[in-house]
Protein backbone atom coordinates (compact mmCIF):
# COMPACT_ATOMS: atom_id res chain seq x y z
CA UNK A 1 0.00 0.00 0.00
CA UNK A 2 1.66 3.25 -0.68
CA UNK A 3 -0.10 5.93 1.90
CA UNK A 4 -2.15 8.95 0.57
CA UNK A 5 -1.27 12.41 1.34
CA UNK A 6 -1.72 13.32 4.51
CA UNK A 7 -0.94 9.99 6.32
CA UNK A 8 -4.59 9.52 8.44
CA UNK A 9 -4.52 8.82 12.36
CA UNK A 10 -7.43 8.07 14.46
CA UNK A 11 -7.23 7.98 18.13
CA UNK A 12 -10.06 6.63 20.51
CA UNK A 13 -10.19 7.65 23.91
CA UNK A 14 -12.80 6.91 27.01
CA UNK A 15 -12.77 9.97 28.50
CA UNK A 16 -11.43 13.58 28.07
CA UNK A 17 -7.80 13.90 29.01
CA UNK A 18 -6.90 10.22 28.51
CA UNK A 19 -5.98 11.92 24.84
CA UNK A 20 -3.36 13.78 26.29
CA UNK A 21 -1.95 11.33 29.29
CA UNK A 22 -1.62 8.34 27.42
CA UNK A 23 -1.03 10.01 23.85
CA UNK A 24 -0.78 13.64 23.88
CA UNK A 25 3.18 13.91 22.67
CA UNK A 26 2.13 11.55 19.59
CA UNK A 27 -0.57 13.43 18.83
CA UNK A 28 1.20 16.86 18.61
CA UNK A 29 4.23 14.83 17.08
CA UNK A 30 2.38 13.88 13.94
CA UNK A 31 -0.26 17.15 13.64
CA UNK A 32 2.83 19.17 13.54
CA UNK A 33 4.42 16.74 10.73
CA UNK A 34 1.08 17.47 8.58
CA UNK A 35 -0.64 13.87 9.46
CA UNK A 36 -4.53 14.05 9.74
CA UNK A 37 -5.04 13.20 13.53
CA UNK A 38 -8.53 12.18 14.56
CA UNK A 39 -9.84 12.22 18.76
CA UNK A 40 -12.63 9.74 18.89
CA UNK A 41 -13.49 10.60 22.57
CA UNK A 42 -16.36 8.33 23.98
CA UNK A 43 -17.67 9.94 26.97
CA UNK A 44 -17.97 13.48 28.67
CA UNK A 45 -15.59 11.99 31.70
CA UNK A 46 -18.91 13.18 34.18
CA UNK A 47 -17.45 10.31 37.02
CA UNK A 48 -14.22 12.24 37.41
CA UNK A 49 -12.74 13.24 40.73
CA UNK A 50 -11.81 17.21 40.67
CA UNK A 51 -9.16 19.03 42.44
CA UNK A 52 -9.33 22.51 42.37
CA UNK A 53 -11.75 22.99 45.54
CA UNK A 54 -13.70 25.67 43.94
CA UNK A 55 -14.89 23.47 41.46
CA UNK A 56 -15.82 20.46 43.51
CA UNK A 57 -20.04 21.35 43.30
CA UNK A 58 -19.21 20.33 39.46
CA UNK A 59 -19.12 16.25 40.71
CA UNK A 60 -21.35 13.75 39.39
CA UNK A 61 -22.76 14.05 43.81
CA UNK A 62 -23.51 17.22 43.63
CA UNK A 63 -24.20 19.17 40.68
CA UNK A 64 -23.50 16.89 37.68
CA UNK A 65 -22.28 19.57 35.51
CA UNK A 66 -18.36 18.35 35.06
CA UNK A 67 -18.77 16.74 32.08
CA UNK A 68 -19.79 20.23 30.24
CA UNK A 69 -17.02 21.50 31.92
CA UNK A 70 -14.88 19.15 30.68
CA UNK A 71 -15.98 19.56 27.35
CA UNK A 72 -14.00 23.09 27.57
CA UNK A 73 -10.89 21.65 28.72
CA UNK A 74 -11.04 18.94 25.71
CA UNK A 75 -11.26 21.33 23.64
CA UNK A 76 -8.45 23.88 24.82
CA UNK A 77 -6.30 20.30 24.93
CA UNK A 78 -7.08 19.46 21.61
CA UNK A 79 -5.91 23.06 20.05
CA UNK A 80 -2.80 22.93 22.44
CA UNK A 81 -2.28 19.17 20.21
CA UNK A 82 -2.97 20.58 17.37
CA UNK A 83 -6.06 18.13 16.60
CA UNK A 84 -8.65 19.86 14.37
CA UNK A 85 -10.77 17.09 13.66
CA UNK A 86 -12.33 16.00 17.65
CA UNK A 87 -15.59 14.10 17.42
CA UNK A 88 -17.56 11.95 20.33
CA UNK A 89 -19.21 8.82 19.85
CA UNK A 90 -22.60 8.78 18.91
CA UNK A 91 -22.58 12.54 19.44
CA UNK A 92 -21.87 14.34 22.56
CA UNK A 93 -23.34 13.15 25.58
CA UNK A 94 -24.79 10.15 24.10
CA UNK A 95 -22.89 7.83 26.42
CA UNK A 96 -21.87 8.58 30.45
CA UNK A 97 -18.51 7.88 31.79
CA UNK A 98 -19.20 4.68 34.11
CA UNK A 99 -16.88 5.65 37.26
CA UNK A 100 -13.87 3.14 38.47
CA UNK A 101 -14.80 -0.52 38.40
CA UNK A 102 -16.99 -1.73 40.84
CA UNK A 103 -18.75 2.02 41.77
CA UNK A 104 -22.53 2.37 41.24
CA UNK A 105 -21.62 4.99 38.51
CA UNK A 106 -20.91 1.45 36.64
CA UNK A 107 -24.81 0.72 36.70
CA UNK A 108 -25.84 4.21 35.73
CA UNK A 109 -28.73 3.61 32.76
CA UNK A 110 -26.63 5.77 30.55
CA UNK A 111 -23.03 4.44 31.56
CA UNK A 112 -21.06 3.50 28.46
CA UNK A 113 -20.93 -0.03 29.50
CA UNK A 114 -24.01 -0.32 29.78
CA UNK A 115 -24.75 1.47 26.06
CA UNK A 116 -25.25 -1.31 23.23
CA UNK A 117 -22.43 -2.76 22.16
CA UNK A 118 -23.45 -3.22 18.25
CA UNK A 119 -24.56 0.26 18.28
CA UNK A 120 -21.24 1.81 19.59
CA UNK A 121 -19.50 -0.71 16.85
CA UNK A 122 -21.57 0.88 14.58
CA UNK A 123 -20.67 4.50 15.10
CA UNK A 124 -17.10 3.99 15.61
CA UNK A 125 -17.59 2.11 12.40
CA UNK A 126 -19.27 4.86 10.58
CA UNK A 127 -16.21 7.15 11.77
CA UNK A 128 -13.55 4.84 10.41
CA UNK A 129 -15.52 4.81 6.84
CA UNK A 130 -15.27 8.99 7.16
CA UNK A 131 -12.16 9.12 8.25
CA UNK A 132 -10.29 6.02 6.16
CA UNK A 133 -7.55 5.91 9.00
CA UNK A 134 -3.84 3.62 7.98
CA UNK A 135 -3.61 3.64 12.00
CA UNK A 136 -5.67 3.24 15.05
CA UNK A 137 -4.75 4.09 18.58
CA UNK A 138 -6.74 2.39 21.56
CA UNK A 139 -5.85 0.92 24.78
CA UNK A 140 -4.79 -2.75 25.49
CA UNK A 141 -7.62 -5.12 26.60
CA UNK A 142 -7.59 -4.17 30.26
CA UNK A 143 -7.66 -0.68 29.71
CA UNK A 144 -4.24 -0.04 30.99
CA UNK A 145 -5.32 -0.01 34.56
CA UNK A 146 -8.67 -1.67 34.79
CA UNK A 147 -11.12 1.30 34.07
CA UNK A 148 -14.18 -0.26 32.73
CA UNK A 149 -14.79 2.61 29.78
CA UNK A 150 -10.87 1.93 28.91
CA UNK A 151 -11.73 -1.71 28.50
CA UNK A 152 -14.87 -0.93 26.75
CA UNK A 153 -13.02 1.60 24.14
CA UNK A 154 -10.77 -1.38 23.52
CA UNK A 155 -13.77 -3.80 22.89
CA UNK A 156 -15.65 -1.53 20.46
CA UNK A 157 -12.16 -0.56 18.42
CA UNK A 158 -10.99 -4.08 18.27
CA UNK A 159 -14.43 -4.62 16.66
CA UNK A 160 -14.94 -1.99 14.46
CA UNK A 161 -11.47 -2.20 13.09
CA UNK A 162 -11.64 -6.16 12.62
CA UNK A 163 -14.61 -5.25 10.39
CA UNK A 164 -13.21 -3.20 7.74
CA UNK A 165 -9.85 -3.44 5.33
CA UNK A 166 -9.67 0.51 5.85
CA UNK A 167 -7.25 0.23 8.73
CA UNK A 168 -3.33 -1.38 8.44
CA UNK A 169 -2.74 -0.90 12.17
CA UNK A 170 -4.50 -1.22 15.37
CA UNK A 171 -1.91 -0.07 18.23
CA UNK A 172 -2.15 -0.23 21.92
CA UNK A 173 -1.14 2.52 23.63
CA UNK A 174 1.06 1.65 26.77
CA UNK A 175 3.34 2.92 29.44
CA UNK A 176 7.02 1.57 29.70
CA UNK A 177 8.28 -0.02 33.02
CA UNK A 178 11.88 1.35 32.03
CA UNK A 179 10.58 4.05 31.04
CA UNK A 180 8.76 4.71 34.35
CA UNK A 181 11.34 3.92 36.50
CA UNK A 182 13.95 6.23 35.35
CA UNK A 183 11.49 8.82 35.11
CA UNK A 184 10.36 8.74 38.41
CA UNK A 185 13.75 7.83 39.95
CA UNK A 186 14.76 11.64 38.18
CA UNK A 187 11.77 12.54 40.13
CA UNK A 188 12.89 11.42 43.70
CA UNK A 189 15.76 13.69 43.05
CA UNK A 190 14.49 16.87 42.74
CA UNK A 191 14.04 19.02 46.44
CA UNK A 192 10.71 20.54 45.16
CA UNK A 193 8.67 18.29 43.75
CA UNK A 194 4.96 18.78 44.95
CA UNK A 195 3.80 15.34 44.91
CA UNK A 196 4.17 12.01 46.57
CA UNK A 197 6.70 9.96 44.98
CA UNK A 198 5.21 6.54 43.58
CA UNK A 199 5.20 3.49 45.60
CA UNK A 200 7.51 0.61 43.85
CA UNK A 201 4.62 -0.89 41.23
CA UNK A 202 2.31 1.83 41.70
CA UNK A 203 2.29 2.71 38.71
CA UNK A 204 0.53 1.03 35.48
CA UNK A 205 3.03 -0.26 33.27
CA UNK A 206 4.22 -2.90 30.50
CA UNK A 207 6.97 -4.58 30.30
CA UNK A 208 9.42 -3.64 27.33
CA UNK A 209 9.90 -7.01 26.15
CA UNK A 210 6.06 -6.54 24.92
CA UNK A 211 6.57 -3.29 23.70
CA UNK A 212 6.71 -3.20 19.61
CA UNK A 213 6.95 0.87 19.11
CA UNK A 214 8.53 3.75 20.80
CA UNK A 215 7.48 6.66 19.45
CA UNK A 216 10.07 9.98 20.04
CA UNK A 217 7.74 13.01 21.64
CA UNK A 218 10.79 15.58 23.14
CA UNK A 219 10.06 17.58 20.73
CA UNK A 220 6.35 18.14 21.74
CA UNK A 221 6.34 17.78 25.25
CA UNK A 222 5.42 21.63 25.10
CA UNK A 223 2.61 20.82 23.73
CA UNK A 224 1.95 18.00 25.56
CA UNK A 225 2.18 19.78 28.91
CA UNK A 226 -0.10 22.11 27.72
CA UNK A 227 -2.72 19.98 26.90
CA UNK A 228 -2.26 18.29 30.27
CA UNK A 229 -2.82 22.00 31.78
CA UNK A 230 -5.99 22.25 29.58
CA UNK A 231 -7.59 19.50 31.80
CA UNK A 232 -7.03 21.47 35.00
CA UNK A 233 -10.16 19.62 36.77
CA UNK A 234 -7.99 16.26 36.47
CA UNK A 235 -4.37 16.91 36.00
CA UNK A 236 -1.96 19.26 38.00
CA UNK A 237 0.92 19.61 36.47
CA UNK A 238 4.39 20.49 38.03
CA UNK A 239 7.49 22.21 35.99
CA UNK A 240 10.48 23.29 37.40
CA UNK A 241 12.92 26.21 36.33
CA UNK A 242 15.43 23.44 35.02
CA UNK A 243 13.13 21.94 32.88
CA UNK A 244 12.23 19.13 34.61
CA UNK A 245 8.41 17.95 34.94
CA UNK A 246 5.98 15.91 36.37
CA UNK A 247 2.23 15.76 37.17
CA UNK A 248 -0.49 14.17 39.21
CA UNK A 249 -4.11 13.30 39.22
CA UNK A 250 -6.61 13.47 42.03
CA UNK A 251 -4.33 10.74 44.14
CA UNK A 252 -1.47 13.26 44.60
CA UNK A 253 0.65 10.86 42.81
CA UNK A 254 3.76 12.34 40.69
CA UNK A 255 4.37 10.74 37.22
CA UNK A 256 7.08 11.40 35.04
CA UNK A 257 7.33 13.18 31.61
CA UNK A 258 9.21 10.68 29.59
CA UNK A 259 10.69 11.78 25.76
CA UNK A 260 9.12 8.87 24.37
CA UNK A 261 5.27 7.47 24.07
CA UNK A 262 4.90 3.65 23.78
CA UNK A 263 2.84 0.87 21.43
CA UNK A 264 1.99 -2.69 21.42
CA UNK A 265 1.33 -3.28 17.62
CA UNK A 266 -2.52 -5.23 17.81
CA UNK A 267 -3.22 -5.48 13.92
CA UNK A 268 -0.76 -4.93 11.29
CA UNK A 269 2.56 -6.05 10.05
CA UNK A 270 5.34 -4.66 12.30
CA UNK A 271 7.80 -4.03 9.71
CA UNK A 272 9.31 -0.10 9.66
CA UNK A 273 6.95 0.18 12.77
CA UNK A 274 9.76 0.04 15.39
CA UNK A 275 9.51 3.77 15.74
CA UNK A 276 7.21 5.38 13.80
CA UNK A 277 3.25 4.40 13.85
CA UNK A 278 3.41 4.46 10.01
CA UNK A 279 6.88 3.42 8.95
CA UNK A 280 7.00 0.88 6.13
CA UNK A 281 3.25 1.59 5.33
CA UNK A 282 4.09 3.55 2.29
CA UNK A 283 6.74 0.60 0.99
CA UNK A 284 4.02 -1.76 0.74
């Protein structure tokens, strides 16, 4: 296959933000090369936990308005990216974040797990026919940490993707143990670091063996730290004047900045894909 001009990458995401932790430096790497980069985001995130205090009567407990909120911070993130091209399954608001597994968010009427599974297929399908992505970005099949919309997004993508010749790759989109480590042993050096320093296997990670891509993001961690300010409700992020950086979520918890983003190749052949999403596509 030799690959049309631009290249075309989708993304699909469970909840605003996850675009940016788990994929925000790849994103910004290949908008800025001229790729066409498509966030399929599947909920409004309306079960997240919120730090600044002033905006705590947002919560789902109170007065359910985060996930308009967070609609706004998507959308800052997405320009800080570089991503012109943002859509949410089945329209916005058709589907509710579900909360952490085992939370009665999970049984909410309009939780994304609890949404059809054929009809999600179907408009994730209908995207991929619009769009006519090379590439696909979800997570791995248990979400990366468990979350049941994480899992679901990988469910719905593996399907839709298995049902159409449109897409050569289906990637997983991981966090590297090695990776992890060094970053956060750089972290347990620095004197001011706001946040608690990770617990050994705290974090979610996979091992590098399993690892097929690394993509290089120093380049755009600007951009990626901006997005990651965007979502202020979720993230707090930490820089230092020596240009070192990390960030936490509601748990306090710091996590490293690494250069590079990381891939577990689902779908696909893997050759030319060792660092690049699309290398070797456009030999074939």
């Amino acid at each position: 296959m030799t690959l049309t001009a631009p290249p075309r990458l989708l993304l699909v995401h469970a909840h605003p933000d996850d675009e940016s932790l788990w994929t925000g430096g790849t994103i910004a790497r290949y908008a800025a090369s001229g790729a066409h980069v498509t966030v399929v985001t599947c909920t409004l995130g309306e079960e997240g936990e919120i730090i600044p205090p002033a905006l705590r009567q947002l919560a789902a407990d109170a007065a359910d308005q985060l996930g308009g909120y967070r609609v706004a911070e998507l959308r800052a993130a997405c320009t800080a990216l570089g991503v012109t091209d943002h859509r949410f399954l089945g329209g916005m608001g058709r589907w509710r974040d579900s909360g952490m597994a085992g939370v009665a968010a999970n049984e909410h009427p309009r939780a994304f797990v609890q949404g059809s599974f054929d009809e999600q297929v179907e408009e994730l399908s209908g995207i991929i026919a619009s769009v006519k992505p090379q590439v696909v970005v979800t997570y791995d099949a248990f979400g990366g940490y468990g979350h049941p919309d994480h899992i679901r997004a990988h469910q719905i993508t593996t399907a839709a993707c298995a049902a159409t010749s449109e897409v050569d790759r289906v990637f997983h989109a991981v966090t590297s143990r090695a990776a992890t480590e060094a970053g956060a042993a750089a972290l347990a050096e620095l004197p001011d670091l706001p946040f608690r320093l990770p617990e050994p296997g705290e974090l979610p990670v996979t091992d590098d063996a399993e690892i097929t891509t690394t993509v290089d993001v120093s380049e755009h961690l600007v951009a990626k730290l901006r997005a990651l300010r965007a979502h202020s409700t979720q993230v707090s992020v930490w820089q230092d004047g020596a240009g070192s950086a990390s960030y936490a979520l509601s748990n306090g918890i710091a996590q490293p900045v690494v250069p590079t983003e990381h891939y577990v190749l689902a779908k696909g052949s893997a050759e030319g894909a060792e660092t690049d999403l699309f290398g070797g596509l456009d030999d074939r």
